[in-house]
Protein backbone atom coordinates (compact mmCIF):
# COMPACT_ATOMS: atom_id res chain seq x y z
CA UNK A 1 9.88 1.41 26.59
CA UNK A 2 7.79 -1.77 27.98
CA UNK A 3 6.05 -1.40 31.50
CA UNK A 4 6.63 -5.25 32.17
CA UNK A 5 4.34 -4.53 34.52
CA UNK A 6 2.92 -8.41 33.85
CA UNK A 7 4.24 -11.32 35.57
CA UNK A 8 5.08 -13.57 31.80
CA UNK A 9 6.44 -16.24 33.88
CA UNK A 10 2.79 -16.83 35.65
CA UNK A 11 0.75 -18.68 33.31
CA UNK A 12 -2.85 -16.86 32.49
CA UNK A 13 -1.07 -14.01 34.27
CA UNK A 14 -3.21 -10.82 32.18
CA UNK A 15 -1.44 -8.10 30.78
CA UNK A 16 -3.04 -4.76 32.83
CA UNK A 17 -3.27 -1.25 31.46
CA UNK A 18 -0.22 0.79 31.94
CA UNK A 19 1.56 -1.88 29.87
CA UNK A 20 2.65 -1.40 25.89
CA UNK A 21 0.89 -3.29 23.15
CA UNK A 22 3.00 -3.54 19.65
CA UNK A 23 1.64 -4.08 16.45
CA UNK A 24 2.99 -4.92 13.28
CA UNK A 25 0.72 -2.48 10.27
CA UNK A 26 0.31 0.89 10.77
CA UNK A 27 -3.43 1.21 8.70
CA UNK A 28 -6.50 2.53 9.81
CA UNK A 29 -7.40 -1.34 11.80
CA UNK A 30 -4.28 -0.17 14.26
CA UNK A 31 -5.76 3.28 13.88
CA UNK A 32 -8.59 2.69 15.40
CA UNK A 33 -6.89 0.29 17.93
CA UNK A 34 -4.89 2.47 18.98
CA UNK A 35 -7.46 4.67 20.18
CA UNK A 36 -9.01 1.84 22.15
CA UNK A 37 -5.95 1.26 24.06
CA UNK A 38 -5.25 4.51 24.79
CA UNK A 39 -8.60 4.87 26.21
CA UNK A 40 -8.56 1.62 28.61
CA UNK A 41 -4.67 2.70 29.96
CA UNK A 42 -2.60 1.11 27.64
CA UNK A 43 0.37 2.38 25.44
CA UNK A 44 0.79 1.37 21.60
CA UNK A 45 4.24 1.03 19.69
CA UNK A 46 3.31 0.23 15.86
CA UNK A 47 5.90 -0.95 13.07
CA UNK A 48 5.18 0.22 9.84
CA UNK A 49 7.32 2.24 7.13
CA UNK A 50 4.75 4.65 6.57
CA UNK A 51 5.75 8.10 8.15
CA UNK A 52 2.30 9.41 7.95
CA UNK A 53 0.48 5.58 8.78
CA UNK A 54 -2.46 6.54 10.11
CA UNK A 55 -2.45 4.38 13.48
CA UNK A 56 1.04 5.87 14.02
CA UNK A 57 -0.65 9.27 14.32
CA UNK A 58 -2.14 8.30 17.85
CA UNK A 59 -0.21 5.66 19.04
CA UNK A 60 2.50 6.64 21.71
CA UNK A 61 5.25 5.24 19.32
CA UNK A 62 6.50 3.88 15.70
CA UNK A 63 9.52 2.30 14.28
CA UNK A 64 9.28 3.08 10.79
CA UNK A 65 10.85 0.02 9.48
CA UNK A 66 9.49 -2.63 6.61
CA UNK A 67 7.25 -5.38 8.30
CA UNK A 68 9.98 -7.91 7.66
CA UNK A 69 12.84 -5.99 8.87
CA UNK A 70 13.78 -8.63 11.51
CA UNK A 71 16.29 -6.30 13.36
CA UNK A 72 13.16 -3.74 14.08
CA UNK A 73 10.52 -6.88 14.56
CA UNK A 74 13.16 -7.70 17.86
CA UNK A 75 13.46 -3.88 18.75
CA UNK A 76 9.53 -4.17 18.80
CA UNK A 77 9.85 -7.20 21.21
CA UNK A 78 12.00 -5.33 23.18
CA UNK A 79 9.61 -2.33 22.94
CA UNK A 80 6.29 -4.10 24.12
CA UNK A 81 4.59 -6.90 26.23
CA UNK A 82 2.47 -8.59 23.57
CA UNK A 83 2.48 -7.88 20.04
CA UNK A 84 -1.03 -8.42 17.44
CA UNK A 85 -1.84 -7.84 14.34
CA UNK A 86 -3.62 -5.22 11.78
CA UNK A 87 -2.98 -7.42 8.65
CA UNK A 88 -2.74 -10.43 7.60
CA UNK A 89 -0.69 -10.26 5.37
CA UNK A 90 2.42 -9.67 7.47
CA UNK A 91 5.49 -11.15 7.19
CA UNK A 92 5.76 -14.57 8.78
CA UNK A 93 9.77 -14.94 8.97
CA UNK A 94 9.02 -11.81 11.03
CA UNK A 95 6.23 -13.11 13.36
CA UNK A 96 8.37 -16.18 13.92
CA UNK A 97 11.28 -14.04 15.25
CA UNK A 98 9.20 -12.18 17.33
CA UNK A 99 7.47 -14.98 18.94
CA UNK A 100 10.80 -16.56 20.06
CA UNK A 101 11.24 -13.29 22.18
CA UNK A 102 7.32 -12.05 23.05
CA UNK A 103 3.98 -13.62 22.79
CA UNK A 104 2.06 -12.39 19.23
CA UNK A 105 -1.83 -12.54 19.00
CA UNK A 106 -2.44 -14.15 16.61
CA UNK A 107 1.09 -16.05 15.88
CA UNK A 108 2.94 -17.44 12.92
CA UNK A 109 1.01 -20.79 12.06
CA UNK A 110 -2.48 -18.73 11.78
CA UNK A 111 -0.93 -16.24 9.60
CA UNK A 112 0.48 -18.80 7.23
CA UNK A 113 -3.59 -19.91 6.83
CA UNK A 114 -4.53 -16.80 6.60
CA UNK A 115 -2.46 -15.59 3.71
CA UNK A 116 -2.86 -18.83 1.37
CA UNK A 117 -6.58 -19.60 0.33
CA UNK A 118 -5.62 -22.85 -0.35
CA UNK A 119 -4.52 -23.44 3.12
CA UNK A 120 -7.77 -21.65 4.00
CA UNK A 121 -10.30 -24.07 2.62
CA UNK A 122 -8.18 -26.82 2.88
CA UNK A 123 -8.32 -26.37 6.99
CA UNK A 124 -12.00 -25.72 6.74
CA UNK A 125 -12.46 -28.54 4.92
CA UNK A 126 -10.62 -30.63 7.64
CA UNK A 127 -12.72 -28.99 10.58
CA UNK A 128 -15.79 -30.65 8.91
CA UNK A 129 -17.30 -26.94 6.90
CA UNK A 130 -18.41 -26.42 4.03
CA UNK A 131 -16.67 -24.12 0.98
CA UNK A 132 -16.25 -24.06 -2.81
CA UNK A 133 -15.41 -26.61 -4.46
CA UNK A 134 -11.32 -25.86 -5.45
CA UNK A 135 -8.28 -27.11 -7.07
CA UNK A 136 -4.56 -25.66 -6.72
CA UNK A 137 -3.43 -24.83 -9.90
CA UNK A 138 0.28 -24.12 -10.94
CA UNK A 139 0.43 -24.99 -14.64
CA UNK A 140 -1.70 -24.45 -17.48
CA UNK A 141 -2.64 -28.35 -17.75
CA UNK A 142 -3.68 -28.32 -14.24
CA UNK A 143 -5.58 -25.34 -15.12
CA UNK A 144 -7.65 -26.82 -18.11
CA UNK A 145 -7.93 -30.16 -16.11
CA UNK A 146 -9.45 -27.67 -13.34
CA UNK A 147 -11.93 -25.88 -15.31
CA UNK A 148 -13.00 -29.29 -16.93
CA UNK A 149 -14.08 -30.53 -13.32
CA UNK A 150 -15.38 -27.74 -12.11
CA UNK A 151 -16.77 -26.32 -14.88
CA UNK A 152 -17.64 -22.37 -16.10
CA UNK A 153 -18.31 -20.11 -14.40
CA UNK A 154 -15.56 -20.43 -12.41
CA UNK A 155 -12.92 -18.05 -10.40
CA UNK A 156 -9.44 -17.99 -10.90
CA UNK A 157 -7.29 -16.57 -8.11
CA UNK A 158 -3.97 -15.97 -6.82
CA UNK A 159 -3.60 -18.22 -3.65
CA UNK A 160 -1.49 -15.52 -2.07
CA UNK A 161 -1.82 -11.76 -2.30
CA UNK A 162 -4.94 -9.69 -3.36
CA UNK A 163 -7.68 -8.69 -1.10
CA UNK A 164 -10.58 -6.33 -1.98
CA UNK A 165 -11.45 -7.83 -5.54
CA UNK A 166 -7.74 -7.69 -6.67
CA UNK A 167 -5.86 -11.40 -8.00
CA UNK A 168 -8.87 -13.14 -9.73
CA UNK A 169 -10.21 -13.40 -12.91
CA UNK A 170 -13.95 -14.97 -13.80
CA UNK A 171 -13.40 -18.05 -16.40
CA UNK A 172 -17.01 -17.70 -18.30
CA UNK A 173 -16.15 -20.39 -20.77
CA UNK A 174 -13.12 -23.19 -20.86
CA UNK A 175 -11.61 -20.90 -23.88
CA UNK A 176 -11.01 -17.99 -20.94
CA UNK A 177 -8.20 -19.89 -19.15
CA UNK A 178 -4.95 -19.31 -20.70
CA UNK A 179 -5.40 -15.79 -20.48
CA UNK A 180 -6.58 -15.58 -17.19
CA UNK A 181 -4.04 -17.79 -15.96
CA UNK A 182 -1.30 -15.65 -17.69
CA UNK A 183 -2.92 -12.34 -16.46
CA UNK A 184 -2.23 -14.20 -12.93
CA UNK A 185 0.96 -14.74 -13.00
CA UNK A 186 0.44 -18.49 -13.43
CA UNK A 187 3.52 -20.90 -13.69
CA UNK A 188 5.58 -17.98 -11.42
CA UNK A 189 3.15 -17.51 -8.45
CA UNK A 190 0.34 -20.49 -7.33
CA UNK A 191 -3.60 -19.92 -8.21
CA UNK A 192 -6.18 -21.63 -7.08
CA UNK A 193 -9.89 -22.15 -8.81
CA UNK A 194 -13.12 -22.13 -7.21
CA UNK A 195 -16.25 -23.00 -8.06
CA UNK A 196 -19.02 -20.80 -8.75
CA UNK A 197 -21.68 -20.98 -5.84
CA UNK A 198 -25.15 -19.31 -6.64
CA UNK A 199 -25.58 -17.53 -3.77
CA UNK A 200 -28.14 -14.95 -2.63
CA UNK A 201 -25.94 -12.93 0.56
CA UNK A 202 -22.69 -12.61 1.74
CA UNK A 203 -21.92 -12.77 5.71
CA UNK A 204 -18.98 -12.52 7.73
CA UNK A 205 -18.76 -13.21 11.86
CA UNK A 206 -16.10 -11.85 13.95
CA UNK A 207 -15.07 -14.46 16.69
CA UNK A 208 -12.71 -13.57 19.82
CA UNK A 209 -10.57 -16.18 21.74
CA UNK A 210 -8.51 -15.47 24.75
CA UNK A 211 -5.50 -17.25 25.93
CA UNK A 212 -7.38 -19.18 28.24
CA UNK A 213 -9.76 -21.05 24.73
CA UNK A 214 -12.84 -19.16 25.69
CA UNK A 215 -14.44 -17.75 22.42
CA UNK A 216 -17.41 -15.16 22.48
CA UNK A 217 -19.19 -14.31 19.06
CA UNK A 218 -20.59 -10.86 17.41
CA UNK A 219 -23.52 -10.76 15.59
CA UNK A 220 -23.86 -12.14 12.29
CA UNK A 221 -23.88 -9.03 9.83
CA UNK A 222 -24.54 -9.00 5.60
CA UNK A 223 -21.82 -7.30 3.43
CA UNK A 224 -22.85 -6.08 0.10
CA UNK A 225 -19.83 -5.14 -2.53
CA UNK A 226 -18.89 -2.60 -5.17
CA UNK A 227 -16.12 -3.63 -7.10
CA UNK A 228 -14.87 -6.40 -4.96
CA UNK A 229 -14.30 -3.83 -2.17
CA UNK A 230 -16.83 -4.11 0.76
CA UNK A 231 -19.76 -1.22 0.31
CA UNK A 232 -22.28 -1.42 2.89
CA UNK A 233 -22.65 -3.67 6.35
CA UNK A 234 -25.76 -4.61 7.40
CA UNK A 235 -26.11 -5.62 10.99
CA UNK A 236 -27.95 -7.69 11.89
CA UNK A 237 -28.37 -10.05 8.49
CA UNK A 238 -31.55 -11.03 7.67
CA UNK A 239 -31.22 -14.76 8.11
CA UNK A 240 -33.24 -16.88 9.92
CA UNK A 241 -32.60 -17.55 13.60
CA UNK A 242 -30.97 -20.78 12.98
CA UNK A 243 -28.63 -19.89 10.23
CA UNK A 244 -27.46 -17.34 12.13
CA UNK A 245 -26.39 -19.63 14.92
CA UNK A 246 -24.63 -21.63 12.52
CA UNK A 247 -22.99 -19.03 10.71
CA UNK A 248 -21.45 -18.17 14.49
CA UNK A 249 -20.79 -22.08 14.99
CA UNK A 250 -18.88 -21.85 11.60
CA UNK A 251 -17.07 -19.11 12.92
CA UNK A 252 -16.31 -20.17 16.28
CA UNK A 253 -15.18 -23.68 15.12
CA UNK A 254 -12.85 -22.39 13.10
CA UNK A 255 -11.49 -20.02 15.62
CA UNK A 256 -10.58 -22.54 17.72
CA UNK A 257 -9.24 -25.15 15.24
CA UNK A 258 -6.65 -22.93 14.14
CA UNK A 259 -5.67 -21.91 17.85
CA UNK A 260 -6.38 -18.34 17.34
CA UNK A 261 -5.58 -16.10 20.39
CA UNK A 262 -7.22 -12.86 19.25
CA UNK A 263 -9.87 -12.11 16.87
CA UNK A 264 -10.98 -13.87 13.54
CA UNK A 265 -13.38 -12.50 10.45
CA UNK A 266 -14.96 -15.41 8.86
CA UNK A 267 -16.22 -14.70 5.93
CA UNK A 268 -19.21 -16.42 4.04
CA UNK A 269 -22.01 -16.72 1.41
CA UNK A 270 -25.54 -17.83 1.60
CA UNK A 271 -26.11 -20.68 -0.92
CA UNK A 272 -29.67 -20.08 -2.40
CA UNK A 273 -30.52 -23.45 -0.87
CA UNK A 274 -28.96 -21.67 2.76
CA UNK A 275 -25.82 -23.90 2.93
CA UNK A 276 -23.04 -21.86 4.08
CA UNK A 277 -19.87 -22.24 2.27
CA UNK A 278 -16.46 -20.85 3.90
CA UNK A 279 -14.96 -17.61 1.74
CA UNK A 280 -12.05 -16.23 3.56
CA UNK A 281 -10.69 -15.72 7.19
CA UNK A 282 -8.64 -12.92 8.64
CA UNK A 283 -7.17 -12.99 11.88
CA UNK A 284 -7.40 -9.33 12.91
CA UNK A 285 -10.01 -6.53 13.34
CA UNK A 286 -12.53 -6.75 10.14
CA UNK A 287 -13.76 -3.69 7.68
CA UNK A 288 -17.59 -5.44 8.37
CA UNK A 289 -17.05 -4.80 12.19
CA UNK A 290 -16.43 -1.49 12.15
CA UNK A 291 -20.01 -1.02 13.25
CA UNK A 292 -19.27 -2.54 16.38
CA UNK A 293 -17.73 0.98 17.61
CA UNK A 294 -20.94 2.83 17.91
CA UNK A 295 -23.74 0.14 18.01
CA UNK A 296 -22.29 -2.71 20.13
CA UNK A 297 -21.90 -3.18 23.67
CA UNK A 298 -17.95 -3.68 22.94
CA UNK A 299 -16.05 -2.70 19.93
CA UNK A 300 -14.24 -5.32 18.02
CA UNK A 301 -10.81 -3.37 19.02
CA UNK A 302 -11.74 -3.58 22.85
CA UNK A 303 -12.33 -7.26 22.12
CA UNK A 304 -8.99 -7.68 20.22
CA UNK A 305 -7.08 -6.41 23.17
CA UNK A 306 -9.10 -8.10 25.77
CA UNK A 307 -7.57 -11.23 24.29
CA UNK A 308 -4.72 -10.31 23.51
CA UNK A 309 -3.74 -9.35 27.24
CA UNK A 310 -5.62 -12.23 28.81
CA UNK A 311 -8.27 -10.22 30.25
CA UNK A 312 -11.67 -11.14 30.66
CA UNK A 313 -13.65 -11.51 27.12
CA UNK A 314 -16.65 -8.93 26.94
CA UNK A 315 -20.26 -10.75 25.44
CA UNK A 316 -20.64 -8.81 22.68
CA UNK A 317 -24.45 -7.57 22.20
CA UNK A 318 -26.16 -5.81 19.57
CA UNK A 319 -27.78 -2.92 20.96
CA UNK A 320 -29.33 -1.38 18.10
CA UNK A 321 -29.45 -1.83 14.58
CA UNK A 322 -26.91 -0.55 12.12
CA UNK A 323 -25.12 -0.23 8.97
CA UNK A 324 -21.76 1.05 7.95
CA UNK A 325 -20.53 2.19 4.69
CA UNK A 326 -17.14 2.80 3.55
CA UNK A 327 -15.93 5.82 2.48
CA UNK A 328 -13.32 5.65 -0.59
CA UNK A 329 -10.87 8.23 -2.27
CA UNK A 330 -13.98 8.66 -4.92
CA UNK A 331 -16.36 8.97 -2.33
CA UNK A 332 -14.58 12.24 0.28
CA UNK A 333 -10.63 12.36 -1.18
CA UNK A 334 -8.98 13.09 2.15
CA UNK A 335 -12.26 14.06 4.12
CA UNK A 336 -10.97 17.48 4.84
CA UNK A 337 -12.58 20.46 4.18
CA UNK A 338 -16.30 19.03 3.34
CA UNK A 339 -19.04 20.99 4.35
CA UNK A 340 -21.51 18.15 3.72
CA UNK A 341 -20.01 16.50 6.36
CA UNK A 342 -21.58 18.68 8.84
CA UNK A 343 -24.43 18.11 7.19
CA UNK A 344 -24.50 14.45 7.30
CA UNK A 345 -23.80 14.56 10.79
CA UNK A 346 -26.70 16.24 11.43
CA UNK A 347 -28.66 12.99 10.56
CA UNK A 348 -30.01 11.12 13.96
CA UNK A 349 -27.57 7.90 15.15
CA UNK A 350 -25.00 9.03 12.44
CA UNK A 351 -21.48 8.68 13.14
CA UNK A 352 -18.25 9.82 10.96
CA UNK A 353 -14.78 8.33 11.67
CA UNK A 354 -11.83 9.31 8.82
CA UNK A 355 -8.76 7.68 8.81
CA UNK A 356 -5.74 10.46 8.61
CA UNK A 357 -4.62 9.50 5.42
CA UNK A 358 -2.72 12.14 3.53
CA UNK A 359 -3.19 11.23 -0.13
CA UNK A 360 -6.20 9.64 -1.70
CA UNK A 361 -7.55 7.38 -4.75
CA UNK A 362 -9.92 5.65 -6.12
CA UNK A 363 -10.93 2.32 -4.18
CA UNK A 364 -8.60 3.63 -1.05
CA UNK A 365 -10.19 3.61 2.16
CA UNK A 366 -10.45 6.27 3.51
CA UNK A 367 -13.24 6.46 6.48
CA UNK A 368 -16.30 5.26 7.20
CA UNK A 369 -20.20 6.42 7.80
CA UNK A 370 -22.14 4.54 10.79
CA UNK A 371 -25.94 5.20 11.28
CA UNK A 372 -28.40 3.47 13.91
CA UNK A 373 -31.65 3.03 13.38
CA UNK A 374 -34.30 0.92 14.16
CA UNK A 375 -33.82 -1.63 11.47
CA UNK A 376 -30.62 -2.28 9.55
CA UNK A 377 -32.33 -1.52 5.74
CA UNK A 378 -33.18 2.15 7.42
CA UNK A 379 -29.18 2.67 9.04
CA UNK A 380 -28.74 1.51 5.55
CA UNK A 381 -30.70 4.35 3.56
CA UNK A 382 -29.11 7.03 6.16
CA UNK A 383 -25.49 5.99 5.66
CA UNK A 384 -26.14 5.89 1.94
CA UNK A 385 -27.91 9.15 1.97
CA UNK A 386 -25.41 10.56 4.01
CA UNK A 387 -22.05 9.28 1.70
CA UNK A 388 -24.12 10.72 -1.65
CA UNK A 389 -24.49 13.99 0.03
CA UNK A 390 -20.41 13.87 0.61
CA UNK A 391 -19.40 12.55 -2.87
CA UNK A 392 -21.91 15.05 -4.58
CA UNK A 393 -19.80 17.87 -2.85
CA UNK A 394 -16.46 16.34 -3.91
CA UNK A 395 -17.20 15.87 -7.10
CA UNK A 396 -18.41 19.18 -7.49
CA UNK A 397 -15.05 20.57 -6.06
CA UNK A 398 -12.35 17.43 -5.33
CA UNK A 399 -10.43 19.93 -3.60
CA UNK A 400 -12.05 21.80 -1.05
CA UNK A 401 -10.53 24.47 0.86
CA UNK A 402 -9.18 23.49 4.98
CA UNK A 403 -12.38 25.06 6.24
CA UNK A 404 -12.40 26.55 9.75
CA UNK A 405 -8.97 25.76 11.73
CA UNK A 406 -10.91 26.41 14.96
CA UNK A 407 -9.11 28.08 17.78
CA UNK A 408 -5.15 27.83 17.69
């Protein structure tokens, strides 16, 4: 049951601990929230189906609903004070119904960016930054038309949908694009084709903004990738001083042309010429800021809930450098039982956080590895060390035994 322990008819009035946050997604992003919130006095209700959804483990509540039941989206508003976000890809019909009852962080019209990459470069475009050169696409003509102006290589996705390397298809030579286009689902659901850009690094920048337009910036990290899924984050990048302060202006423009109230990812590449070019946005907690937790002077979740309850945005600051690699169902299955976890842990600066999930696969996220060090490429080498150790072990026996319950 809400606290209303907030004054919502006071403008700027902050929403103080002791008061219930919802969100809609029940992964490891609300996970980790969660545990944020619980720790700075606030309760959490989450909405997700999932009986076993990892942030509804440690949250206070969960209404195991679909995220576009609309009937449980207004028992959520009933439920909370504010409501944010652990994925963008939520269902907007839903997020409009709630915000006619309860402020959401980030609302509707961010989402509806968010989960269309045409809308996504489109509004980039329009706040003056750079990205790929595109076309929508929604017919085979269209399609060869496309690939004609932008030429080969090229990349073929689905506007909509797929996230970690999933709804695209490289289009090496004009003879590639019928089947790529039907492997898409073209003519049913609408693609969009990019441009190749030779680029030597990907970045991403997480950007808060409260309710009250003030923005504050993290550092500027690289993300390397295995399989389209994020691998390794580096922070800081290695860029020059002044294209990291324009990666963050990229960011922060962006956060506050699209009215965000919350926190925004914004990722990008590195031209070879150092032009940054727009990638995608994602107006939640990011899988490249999970390093924030041990080697920042605020998390990225603490952030996310100072502005979504109006209070005071923390300056983020890097206090030492760090990388973070993700583990995957390949990588640890569940986690449990690993004695090379102990192990790893008994590397200097590193830190092990596993998600409660109950079933694993390959390319699932499961946890992650932090390390601090005192350069990024060396958190780098300990993290990697560390997650070779663990998959070594799993491989050699994918299911280990529960290991020492501890005292009951």
């Amino acid at each position: 049951m809400s606290s209303r322990i907030h004054n919502p008819d006071l403008p700027g009035s902050p929403i103080l601990p002791g008061a219930t946050i919802g969100m809609v997604g029940g992964g490891q992003l609300g996970r980790l929230f969660a545990l944020e919130a619980r720790r700075m006095g606030y309760h959490t209700i989450i909405l997700d189906p999932d009986s076993s959804a990892p942030a509804g483990q440690v949250a206070d509540d969960q209404i195991r609903a679909p995220l576009a039941d609309i009937s449980a989206a207004r028992e959520l508003a009933a439920r909370a004070d504010v409501v944010t976000l652990e994925w963008e890809n939520a269902d907007v019909g839903a997020i409009s119904a709630l915000e006619e009852l309860i402020p959401v962080r980030p609302g509707a019209g961010v989402l509806r960016v968010a989960q269309n990459r045409i809308l996504e470069k489109t509004e980039a475009r329009r706040l003056g930054l750079s990205t790929a050169d595109f076309r929508a696409v929604s017919s085979q003509a269209e399609l060869v038309d496309a690939v004609r102006d932008l030429g080969t290589p090229s990349i073929l996705k689905t506007a909509t949908g797929g996230y970690d390397g999933k709804g695209q298809a490289v289009i090496r030579s004009p003879g590639d694009a019928a089947t790529a286009f039907a492997e898409l689902g073209g003519g049913v659901v609408p693609l969009i084709l990019e441009a190749f850009v030779d680029f030597r690094m990907e970045v991403s920048v997480l950007c808060a903004r409260g309710p009250d337009g003030r923005v504050e910036s993290f550092p500027v990290v690289e993300n390397r990738h295995q399989n389209g899924i994020l691998d390794l984050t580096l922070a800081p990048a290695p860029l020059p001083a002044p294209l990291a302060r324009e990666a963050v202006k990229i960011g922060e423009t962006l956060t506050r042309g699209l009215g965000v109230v919350g926190l925004l990812a914004v990722e990008m590449v590195v031209g070879r010429d150092d032009q940054l070019y727009v990638n995608e946005i994602a107006p939640r907690p990011h899988n490249s800021g999970h390093y924030t937790w041990e080697a920042c002077s605020v998390s990225q979740f603490e952030q996310q809930l100072r502005a979504v309850c109006g209070l005071p945005l923390a300056r983020p600051e890097l206090l030492r450098p760090a990388a973070m690699a993700n583990l995957l169902g390949e990588h640890c299955g569940t986690g449990k039982g690993l004695l090379s976890v102990a192990d790893a842990l008994a590397r200097p600066g590193l830190a092990l956080h596993l998600y409660g999930k109950q079933s694993a696969r390959a390319g699932r996220k499961m946890g992650h590895l932090t390390a601090l060090a005192d350069s990024a490429e060396e958190a780098a080498t300990q993290v990697m060390e560390a997650r070779a150790a663990i998959e070594a072990e799993y491989r050699r026996n994918p299911e280990p035994a529960a290991g020492n319950r501890g005292i009951e």
